[in-house]
Each structure stands twice: as C-alpha cells, then as structure tokens.
Protein backbone atom coordinates (compact mmCIF):
# COMPACT_ATOMS: atom_id res chain seq x y z
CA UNK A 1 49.89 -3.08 -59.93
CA UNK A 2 49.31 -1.71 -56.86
CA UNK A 3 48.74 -4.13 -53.96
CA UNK A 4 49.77 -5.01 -49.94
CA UNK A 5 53.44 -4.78 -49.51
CA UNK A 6 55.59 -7.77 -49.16
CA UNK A 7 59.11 -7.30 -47.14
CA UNK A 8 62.65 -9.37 -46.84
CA UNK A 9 65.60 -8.62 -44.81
CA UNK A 10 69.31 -10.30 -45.19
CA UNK A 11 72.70 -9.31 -43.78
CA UNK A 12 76.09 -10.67 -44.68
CA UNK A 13 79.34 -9.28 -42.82
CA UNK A 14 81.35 -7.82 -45.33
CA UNK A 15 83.74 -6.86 -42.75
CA UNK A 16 87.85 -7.57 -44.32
CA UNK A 17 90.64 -9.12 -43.14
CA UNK A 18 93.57 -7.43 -41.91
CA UNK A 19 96.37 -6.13 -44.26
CA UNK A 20 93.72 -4.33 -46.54
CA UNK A 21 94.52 -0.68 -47.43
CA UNK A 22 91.63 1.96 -46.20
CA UNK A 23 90.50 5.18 -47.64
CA UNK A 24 88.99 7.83 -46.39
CA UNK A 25 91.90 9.94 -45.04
CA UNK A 26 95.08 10.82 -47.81
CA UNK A 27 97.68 11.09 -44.52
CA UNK A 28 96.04 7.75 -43.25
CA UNK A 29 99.31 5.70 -43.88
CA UNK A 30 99.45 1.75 -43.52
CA UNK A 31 97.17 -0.83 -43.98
CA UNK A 32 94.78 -2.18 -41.67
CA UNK A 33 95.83 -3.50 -38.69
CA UNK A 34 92.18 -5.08 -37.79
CA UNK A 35 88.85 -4.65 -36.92
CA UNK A 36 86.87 -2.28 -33.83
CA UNK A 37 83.22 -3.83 -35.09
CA UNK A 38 81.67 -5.90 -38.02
CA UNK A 39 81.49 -4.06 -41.51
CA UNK A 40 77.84 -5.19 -43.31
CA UNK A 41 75.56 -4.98 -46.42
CA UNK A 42 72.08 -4.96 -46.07
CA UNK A 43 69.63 -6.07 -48.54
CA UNK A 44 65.54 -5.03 -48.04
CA UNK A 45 63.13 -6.64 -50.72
CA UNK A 46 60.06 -4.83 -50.99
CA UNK A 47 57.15 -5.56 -53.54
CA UNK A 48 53.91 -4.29 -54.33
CA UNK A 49 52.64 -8.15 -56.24
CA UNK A 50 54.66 -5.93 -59.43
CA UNK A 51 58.59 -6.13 -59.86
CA UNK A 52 60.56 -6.30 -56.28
CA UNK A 53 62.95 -3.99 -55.77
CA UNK A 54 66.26 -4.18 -54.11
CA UNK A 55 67.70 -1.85 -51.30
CA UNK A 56 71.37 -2.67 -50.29
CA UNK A 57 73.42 -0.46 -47.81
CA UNK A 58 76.87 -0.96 -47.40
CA UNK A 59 79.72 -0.02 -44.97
CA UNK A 60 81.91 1.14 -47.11
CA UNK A 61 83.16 4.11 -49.17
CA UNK A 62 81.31 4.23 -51.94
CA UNK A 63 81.59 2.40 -55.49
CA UNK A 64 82.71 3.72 -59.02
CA UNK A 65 79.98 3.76 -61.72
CA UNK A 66 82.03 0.88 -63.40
CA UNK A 67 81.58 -1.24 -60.46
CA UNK A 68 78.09 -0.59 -60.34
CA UNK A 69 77.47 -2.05 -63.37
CA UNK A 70 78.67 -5.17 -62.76
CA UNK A 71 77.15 -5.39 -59.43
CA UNK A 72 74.27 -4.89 -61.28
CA UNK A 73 74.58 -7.30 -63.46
CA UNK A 74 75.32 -10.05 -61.71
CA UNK A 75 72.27 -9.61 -58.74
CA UNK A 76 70.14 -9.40 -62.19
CA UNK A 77 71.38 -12.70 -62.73
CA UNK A 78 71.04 -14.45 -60.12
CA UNK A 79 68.01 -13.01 -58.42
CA UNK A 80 66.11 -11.55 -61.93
CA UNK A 81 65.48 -8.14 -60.48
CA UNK A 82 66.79 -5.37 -63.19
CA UNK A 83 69.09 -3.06 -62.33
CA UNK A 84 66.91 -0.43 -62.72
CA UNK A 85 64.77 -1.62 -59.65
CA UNK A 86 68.01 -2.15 -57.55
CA UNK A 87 69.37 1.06 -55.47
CA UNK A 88 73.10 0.36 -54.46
CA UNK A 89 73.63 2.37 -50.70
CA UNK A 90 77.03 3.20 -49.17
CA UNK A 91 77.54 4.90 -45.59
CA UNK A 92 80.68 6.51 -46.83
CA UNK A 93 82.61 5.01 -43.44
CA UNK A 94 86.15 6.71 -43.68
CA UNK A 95 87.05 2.90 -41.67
CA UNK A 96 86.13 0.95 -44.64
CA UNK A 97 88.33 -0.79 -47.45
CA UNK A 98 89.50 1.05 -50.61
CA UNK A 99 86.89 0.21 -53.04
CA UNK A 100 88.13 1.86 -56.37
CA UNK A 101 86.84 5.21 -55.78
CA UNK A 102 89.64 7.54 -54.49
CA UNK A 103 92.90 5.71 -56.02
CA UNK A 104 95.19 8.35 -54.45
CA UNK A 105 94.47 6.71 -50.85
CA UNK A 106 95.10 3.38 -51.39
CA UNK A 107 94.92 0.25 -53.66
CA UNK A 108 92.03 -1.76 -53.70
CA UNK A 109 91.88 -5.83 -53.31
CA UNK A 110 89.95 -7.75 -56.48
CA UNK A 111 89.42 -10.46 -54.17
CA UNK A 112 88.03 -8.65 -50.88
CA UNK A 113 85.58 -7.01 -53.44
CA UNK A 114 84.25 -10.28 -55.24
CA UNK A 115 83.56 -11.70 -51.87
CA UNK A 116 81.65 -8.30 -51.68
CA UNK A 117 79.57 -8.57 -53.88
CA UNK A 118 79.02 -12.42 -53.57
CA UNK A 119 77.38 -11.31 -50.14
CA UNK A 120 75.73 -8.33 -51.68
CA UNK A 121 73.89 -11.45 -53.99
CA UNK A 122 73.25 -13.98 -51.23
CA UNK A 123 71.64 -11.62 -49.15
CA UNK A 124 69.40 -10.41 -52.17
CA UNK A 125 68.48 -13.97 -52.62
CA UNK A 126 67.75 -14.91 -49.16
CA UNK A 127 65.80 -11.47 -48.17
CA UNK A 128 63.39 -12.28 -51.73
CA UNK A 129 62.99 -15.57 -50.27
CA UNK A 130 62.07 -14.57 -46.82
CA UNK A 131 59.49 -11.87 -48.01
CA UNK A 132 56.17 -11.82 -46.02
CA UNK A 133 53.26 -8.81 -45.35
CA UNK A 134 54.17 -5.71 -43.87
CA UNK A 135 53.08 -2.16 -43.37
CA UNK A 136 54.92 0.82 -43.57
CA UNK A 137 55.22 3.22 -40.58
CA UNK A 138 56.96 6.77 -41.33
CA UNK A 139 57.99 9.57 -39.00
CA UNK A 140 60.97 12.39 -39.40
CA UNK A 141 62.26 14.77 -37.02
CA UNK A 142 65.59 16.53 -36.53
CA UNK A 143 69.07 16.07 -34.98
CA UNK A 144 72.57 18.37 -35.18
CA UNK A 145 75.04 15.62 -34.46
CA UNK A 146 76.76 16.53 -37.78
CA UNK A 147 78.14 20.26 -38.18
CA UNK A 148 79.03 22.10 -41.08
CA UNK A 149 82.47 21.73 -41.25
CA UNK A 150 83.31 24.41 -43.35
CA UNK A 151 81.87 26.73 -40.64
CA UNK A 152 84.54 29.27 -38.84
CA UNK A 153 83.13 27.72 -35.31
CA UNK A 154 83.89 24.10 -36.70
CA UNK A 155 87.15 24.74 -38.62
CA UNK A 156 89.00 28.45 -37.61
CA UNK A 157 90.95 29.00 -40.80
CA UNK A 158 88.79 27.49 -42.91
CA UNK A 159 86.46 28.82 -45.75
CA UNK A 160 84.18 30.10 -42.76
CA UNK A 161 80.89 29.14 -44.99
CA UNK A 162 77.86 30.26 -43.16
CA UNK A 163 76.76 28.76 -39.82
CA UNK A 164 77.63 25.81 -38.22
CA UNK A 165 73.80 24.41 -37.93
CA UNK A 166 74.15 25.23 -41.84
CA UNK A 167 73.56 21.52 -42.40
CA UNK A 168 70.33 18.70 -43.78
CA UNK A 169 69.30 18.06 -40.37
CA UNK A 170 66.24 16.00 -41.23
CA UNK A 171 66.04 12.53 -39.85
CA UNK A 172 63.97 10.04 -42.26
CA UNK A 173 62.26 7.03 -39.99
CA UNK A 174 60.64 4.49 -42.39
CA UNK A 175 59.88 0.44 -39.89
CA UNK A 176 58.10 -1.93 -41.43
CA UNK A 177 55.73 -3.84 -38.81
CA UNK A 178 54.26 -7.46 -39.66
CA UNK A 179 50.71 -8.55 -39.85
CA UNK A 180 50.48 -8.37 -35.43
CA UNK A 181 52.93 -4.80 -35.52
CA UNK A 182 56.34 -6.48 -34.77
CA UNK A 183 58.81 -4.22 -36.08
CA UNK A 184 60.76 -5.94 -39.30
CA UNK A 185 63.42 -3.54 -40.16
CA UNK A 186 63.53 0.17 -39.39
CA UNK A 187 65.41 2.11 -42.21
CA UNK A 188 67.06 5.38 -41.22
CA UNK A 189 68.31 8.60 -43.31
CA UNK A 190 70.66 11.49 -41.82
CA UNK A 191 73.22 13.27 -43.52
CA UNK A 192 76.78 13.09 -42.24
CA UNK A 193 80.20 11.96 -42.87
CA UNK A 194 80.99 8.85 -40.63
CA UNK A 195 84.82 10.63 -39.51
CA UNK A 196 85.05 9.93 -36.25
CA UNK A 197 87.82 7.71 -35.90
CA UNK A 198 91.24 7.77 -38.37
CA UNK A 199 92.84 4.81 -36.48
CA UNK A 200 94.22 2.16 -39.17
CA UNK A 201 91.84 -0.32 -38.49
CA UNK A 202 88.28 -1.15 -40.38
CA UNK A 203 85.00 0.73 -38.66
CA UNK A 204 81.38 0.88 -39.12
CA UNK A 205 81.70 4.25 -37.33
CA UNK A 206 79.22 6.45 -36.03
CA UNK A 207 76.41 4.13 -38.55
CA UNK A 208 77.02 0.74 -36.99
CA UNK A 209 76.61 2.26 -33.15
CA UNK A 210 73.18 4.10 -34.74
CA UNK A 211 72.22 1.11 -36.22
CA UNK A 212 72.79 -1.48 -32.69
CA UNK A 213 71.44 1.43 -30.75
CA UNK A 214 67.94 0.94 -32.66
CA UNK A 215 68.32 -2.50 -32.90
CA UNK A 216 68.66 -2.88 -29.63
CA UNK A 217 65.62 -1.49 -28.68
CA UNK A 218 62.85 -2.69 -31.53
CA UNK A 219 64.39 -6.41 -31.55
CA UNK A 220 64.91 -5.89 -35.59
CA UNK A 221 67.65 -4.61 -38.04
CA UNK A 222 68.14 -1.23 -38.99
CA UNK A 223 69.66 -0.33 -41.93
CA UNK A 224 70.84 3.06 -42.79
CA UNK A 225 70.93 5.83 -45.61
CA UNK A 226 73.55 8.38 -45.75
CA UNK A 227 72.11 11.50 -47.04
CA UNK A 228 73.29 15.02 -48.16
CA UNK A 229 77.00 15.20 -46.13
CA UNK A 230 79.18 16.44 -48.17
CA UNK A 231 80.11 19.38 -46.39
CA UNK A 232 78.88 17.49 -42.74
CA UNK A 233 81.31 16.05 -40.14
CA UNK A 234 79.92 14.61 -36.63
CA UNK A 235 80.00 17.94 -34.03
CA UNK A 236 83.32 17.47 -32.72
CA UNK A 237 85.60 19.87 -30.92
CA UNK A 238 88.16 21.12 -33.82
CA UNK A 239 88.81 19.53 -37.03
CA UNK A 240 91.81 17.35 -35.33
CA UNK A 241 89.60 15.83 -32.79
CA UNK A 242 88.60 12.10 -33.97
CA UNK A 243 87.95 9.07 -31.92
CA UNK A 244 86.38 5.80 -31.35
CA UNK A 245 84.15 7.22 -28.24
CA UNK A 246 83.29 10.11 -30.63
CA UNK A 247 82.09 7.52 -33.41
CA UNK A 248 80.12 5.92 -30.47
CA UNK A 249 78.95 8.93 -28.53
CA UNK A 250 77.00 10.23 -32.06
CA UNK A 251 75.57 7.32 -33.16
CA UNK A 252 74.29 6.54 -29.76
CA UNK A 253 72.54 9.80 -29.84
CA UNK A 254 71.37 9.26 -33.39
CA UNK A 255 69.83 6.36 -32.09
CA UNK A 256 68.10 7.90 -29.43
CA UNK A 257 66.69 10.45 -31.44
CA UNK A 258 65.66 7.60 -33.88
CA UNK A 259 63.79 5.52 -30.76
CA UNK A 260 62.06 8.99 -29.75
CA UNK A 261 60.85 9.36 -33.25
CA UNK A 262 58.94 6.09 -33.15
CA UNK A 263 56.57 7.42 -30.92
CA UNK A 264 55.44 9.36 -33.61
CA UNK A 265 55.24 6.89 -36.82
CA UNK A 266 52.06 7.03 -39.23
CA UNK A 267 51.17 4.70 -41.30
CA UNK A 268 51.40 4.86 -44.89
CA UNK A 269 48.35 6.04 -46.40
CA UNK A 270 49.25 3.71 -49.95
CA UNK A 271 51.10 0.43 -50.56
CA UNK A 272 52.94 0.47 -53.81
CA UNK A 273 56.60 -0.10 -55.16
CA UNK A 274 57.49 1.48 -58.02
CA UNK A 275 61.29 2.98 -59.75
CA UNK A 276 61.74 5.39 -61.92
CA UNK A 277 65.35 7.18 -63.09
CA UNK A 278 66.43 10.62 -65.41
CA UNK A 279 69.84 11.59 -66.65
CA UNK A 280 71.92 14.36 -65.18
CA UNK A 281 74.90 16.00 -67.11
CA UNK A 282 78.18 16.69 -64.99
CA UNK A 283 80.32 19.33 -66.15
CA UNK A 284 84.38 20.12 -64.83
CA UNK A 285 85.13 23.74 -63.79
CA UNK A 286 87.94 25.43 -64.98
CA UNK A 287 91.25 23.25 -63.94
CA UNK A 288 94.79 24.92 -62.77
CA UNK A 289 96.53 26.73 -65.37
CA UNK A 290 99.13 24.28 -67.14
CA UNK A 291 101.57 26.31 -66.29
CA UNK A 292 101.17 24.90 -62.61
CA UNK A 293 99.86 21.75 -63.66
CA UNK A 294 103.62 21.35 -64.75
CA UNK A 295 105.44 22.87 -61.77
CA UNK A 296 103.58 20.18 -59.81
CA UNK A 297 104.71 17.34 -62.15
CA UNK A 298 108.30 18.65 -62.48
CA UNK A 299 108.60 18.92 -58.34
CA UNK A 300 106.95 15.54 -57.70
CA UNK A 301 108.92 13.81 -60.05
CA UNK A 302 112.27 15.33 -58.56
CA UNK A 303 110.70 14.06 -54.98
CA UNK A 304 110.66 10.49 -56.21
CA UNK A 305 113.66 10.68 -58.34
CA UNK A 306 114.95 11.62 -55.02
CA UNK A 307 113.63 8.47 -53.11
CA UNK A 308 113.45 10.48 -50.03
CA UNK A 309 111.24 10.71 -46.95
CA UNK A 310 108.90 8.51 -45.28
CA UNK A 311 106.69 5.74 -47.59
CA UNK A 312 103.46 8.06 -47.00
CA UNK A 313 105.00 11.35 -48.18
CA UNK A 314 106.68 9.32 -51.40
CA UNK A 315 102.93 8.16 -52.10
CA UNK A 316 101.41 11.53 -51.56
CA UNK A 317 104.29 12.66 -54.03
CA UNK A 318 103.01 10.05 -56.79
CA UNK A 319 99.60 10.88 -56.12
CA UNK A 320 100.71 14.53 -57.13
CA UNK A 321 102.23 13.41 -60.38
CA UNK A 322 99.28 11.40 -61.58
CA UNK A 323 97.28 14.76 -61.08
CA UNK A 324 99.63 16.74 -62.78
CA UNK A 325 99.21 14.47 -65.76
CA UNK A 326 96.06 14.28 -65.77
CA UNK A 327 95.54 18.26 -65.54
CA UNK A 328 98.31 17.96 -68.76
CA UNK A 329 96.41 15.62 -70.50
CA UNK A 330 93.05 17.11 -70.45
CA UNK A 331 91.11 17.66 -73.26
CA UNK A 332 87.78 19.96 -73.45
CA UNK A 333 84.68 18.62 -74.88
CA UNK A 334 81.51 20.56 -76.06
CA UNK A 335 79.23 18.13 -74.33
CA UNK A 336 78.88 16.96 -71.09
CA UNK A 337 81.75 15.32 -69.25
CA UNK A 338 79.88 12.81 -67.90
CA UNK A 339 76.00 11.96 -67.41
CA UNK A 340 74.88 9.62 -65.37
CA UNK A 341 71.11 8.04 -63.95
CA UNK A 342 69.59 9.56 -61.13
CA UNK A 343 67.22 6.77 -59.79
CA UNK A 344 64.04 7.27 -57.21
CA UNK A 345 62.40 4.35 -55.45
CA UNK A 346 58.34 4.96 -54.22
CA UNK A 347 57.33 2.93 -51.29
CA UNK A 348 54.05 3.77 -50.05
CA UNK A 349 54.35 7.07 -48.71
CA UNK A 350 58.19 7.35 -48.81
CA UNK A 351 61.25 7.81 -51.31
CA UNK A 352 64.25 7.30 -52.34
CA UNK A 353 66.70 9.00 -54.21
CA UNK A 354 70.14 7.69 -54.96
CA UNK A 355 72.71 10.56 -55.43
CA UNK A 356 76.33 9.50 -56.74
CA UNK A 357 78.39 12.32 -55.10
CA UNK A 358 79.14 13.74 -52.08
CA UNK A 359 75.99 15.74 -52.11
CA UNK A 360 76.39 19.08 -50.19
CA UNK A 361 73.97 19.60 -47.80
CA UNK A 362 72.17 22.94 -49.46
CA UNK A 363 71.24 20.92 -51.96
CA UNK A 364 69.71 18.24 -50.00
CA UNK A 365 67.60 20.79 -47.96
CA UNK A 366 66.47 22.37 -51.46
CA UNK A 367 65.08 18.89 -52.81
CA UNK A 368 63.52 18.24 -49.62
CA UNK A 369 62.01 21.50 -49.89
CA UNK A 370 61.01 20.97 -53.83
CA UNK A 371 60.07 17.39 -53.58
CA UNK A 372 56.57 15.68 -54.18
CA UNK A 373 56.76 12.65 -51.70
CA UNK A 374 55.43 13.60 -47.65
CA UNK A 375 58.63 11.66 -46.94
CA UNK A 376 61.90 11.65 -48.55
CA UNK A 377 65.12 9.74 -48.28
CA UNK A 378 68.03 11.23 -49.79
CA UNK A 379 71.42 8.50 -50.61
CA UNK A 380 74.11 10.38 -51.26
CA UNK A 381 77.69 8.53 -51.83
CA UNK A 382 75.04 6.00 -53.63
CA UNK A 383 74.59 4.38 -56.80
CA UNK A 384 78.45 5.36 -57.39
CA UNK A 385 80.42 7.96 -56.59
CA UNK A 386 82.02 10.58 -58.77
CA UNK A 387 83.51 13.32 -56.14
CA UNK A 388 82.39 16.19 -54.60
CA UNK A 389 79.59 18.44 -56.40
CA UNK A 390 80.40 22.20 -54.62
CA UNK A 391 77.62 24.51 -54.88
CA UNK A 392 78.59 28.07 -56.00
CA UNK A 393 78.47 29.40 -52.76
CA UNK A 394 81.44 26.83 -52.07
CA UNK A 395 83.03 27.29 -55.40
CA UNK A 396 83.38 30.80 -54.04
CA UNK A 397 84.87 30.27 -50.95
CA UNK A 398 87.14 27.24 -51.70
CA UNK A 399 88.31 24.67 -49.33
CA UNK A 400 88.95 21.15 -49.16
CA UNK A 401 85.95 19.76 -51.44
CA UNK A 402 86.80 22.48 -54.02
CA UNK A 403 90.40 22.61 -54.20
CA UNK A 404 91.64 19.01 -53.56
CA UNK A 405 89.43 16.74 -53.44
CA UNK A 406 89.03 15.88 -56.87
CA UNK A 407 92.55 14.85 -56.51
CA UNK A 408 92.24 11.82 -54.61
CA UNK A 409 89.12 10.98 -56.61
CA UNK A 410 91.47 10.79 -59.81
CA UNK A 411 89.74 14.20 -61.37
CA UNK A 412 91.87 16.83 -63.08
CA UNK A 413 89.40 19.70 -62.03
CA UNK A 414 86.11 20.27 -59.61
CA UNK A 415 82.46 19.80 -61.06
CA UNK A 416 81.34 22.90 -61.36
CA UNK A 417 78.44 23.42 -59.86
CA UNK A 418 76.07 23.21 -62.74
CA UNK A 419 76.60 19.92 -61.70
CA UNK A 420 74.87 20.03 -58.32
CA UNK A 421 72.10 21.50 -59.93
CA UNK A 422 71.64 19.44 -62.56
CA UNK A 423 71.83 16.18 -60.08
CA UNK A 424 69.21 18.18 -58.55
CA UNK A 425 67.04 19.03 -61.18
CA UNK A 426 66.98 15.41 -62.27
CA UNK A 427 65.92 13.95 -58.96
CA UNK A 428 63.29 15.54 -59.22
CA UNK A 429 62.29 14.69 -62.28
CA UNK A 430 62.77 10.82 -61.30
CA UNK A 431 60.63 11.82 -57.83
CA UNK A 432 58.00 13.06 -60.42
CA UNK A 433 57.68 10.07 -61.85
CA UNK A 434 56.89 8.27 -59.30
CA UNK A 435 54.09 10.28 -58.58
CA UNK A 436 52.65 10.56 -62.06
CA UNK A 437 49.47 8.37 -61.36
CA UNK A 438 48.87 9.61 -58.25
C-alpha cells in the first residue's frame, strides 16, 4: 500500500556515566573521566498506512551482528515492527562507550548497554505513538570537511593513496514538514569519521555540534547518518592534531552547509515506505605467515610474563597475544567466512542503505554513482559492524585499515576486498528492490 506518509520522532540520552571504558583509539588509556555533551539515540517512525519502519541513530561505535539481533528482537517485541523493517544507525563517535565491537580497546559494561537498548525501545514506542502527516523535502549538495586520510598531504609517511579530496563528499538532506510546512525532523548523511577529540571523556563529536547547529536553526531534531568514512578523518592539520574546538569547528560548518542546502529542498514526487534486504559474502585475505603469527605470541607472552611497563602497554601486549592465537588457530573454509544482510529502506524519493563496515569511501561514490533512487543515504558502521572492508587499491598500498585494524576488531586477517564488492553488489540489489514496482 502506497499512501500519505505518517512521521514520529523520540530521543533518549544514552549518554554513560563516568568510569566506562571508551573505544575508538588502541593508545586511548583509562576510563572515562566524564562527559563534554549528551550522547543520544534517535528513533524516526515513518509509514506509508503499510508496515512502519524504524530508523534509530546512535552515538556510539557501532554494534556486533550478535547484538543486533537481540536489539532486534526485543523492539519486535515490544513495538511489533520486524526486524527486517528496523535499520540500526551508529555515528561511529571515537568518544563513545565500548560496545562489543573492537575488544582490544576496552571492555564493555552489560549494564550501560541494557539501559541502551531499553532507550533504543522507549523511544521506538513513543515516536510510533506520536506519528502524524508529513511530507518529505530532499536536497544534496557537497562539503570537504572530512579528508582522505590516507592522502600524503593528510598523513606524510603514510600509504600516500591518491588525493586528499579523494573522499564521498555528498551531503544527503531529507526534513520532513507537517501539514502547515513546520519542519519535523531533518535527517542528514555525510561520510566521515567523528576523530576530533581523543580526550578520555564521552563525546558526540563533530555529529552532535552538526546536529544542534541545524537544530538550532529549523526549531526540530536532526538526526544523522554516517556514510562511506572509512578511509575519512575531519580536515585537520596532521594526523596528531585532535581537539574539542576541531570536533566543534566541523560540525558547525557541516551545519551550515546543511542550513544552505534547505534553500534548495524538493518535494518528494511519491509517498511510500517500503524495506527490502540481499545477502553479501565476506571473505578474509591471506593472514601473516604462522611463522610470525608465533614470534608475536612468543614476544607478548614474555612481555607479560615480565609484568613490566605501564598498564596501557601490558594491555596492548595482551591484545597482541589474543591475535597471535587467533592467526594460530585459524582454519580455512571453502565457503564464505561470513555473510551477512544488506538492508535498503525507500521513503518517497529517498534511501537507505545500511552498510556493516567501515565502508571506504570509493565504494560509497561507486553506489551513488550505480544506484536507482534520485537520493541516496548511505549508513556505514550500521546494522553491525565487522571491520574495515579495503578496496584493492588499499590492499595495495597498506596502512592502518589493512594492516592492523582487524586486530582490534578481534580478526586474524583483513577482508579482502571481494568483500567490498560484494557489500556493494548486494546493496544494490536490495536498492533494486525497492524500486521493482516503480
């Protein structure tokens, strides 16, 4: 069924108490010490008269695909929408609570992440309850407040891979208005790593500042979708360079470019709500030879045999072992190593596609370029989150995503980047879908 749209916004503070590890950074050491600004989770109801679906977007990290399915689960429960009609959004804030996803950085609370997800659930509730008629207004633009960090004139010394406007620049603009053109909530998609600050307290980062920025301006909330950022810091002066004003100075001008985008919002030529999802096999690359795999183990177990050093180098020590191990313990299969659902939302004119890695940003510009929807939000670090999928250019030139990442994220190797292209190829598909009948 295809009918008027009917909208619902909640938000819960999510935002956790001090003494909480973080993640984000491995050489981040200590817990947190408090907060700079609210964490949230969003939740946007949107219905066509059909099934609603669900939007949530989080400040935090990102969640494993075991977590998902219980968060799943237990919105189904208690608000009746399926899973397959809820999309599960993370900014990726590096000032955010270990969730789970990269064990090597810290350990994560049970408790802080029940009370997670029991505001993830009363906020689904309440924004299905407070559903009324809306239209959708779309615009998109550009802005370079994220760099490609693995550029040589963002990180001397580094891989020096391509440009440093080598990036998804596109900015995604989707408001809903009311019945009289008051603005309801204005969702927003860019693609970049929210870095700016390492301090050991909790931070929306560069997000929240975009998000208050908007707010401030169209009297509603904005909730925002983290794109294709994988290899996408904010454009800072050197690698080393992080800070709270630097969080603030690029979300402010996210903002801006958001507000100067509204000038130019159309309104969706169809009002319909619709999911579909297709399955994408991830394969490892080659891992280190065991050989090494076992010099590692042998040296990091003499470090903490040793009980030397400070606290944060006898972790990053452990953290060695347990990779070690894992490379030691590895066993190839014939199949894939892992599959999981690549899920696409249609609203009106504009959609969604939920991406559980740390999408690089090649990628993102090639679905954008491929895809059958006039607008398109990519959510990478969504729906889960499984690593880093390099593209071969990467794999080629190494660096941080392709030689230790999958380290912290509990991997004994790299996807290889069939992987990339197959969480490509099945986006698509999903986008496809959605379009089938026109």
């Amino acid at each position: 069924m295809t009918g008027q749209l009917q909208v619902g916004f909640a938000r819960r503070d999510i935002t956790p108490p001090p003494g909480i590890d973080l993640s984000g950074f491995g050489f981040r050491f200590g817990a947190s010490l408090g907060s700079l600004e609210p964490l949230k989770v969003d939740a946007l109801a949107v219905t066509d008269g059909d099934q609603p679906l669900l939007l949530f977007g989080f400040d935090l990290i990102g969640f494993t695909i075991e977590h998902l399915a219980d968060l799943r689960a237990r919105t189904a429960a208690a608000t009746g929408v399926p899973g397959e009609n809820q999309m599960w959004t993370c900014t990726h804030t590096h000032g955010g609570p270990e969730t789970g996803v990269l064990p090597g950085m810290g350990e994560k609370d049970p408790n802080y992440l029940d009370s997670v997800e029991e505001a993830a659930v009363d906020a689904a509730v309440e924004a299905l309850d407070r559903m009324v008629t809306a239209d959708l207004w779309l615009a998109s633009g550009e802005s370079y407040v994220g760099a490609n960090r693995r550029s040589a004139a963002f990180r001397p010394g580094g891989p020096e891979d391509g440009h440093i406007d080598d990036i998804d620049a596109a900015v995604v603009v989707a408001e809903f208005r009311d019945s009289e053109g008051v603005p309801l909530v204005t969702l927003v998609n860019y693609s970049c790593h929210p870095t700016g600050s390492r301090e050991s307290v909790s931070t929306s980062d560069y997000p929240g500042h975009m998000r208050r920025t908007v707010s401030a301006a169209t009297g509603a909330p904005s909730l925002y979708v983290n794109g294709a950022g994988g290899d996408v810091n904010q454009r800072f002066d050197g690698a080393g360079y992080r800070s709270v004003s630097n969080a603030r100075h690029h979300g402010v001008a996210l903002g801006r470019t958001v507000l100067d985008l509204r000038s130019q919002l159309r309104r969706s030529s169809t009002s319909c709500a619709c999911a579909a999802s297709s399955p994408a096999d991830l394969h490892y690359a080659d891992p280190i030879s065991r050989a090494e795999a076992h010099q590692i183990l042998t040296e990091g177990q003499r470090a903490l045999e040793a009980t030397t050093g400070t606290a944060q180098r006898l972790r990053i020590q452990s953290h060695q072992v347990d990779f070690a191990q894992r490379v030691l313990d590895w066993q190839p299969s014939d199949g894939p190593d892992l599959t999981v659902d690549i899920q696409a939302l249609r609203i009106g004119d504009l959609a969604l596609v939920a991406i559980p890695s740390e999408f690089f940003s090649a990628d993102g510009r090639a679905l954008r370029a491929e895809a059958r929807s006039p607008e398109l939000m990519i959510a990478g670090w969504s729906n889960g989150l499984v690593g880093y999928t390099p593209t071969r250019r990467a794999m080629a030139t190494g660096g941080y995503e392709v030689a230790d990442a999958h380290r912290w994220y509990g991997h004994h190797a790299a996807w290889d980047p069939v992987s990339g292209d197959n969480l490509r190829a099945a986006a698509l598909k999903s986008i496809g879908k959605l379009y089938a009948d026109g």
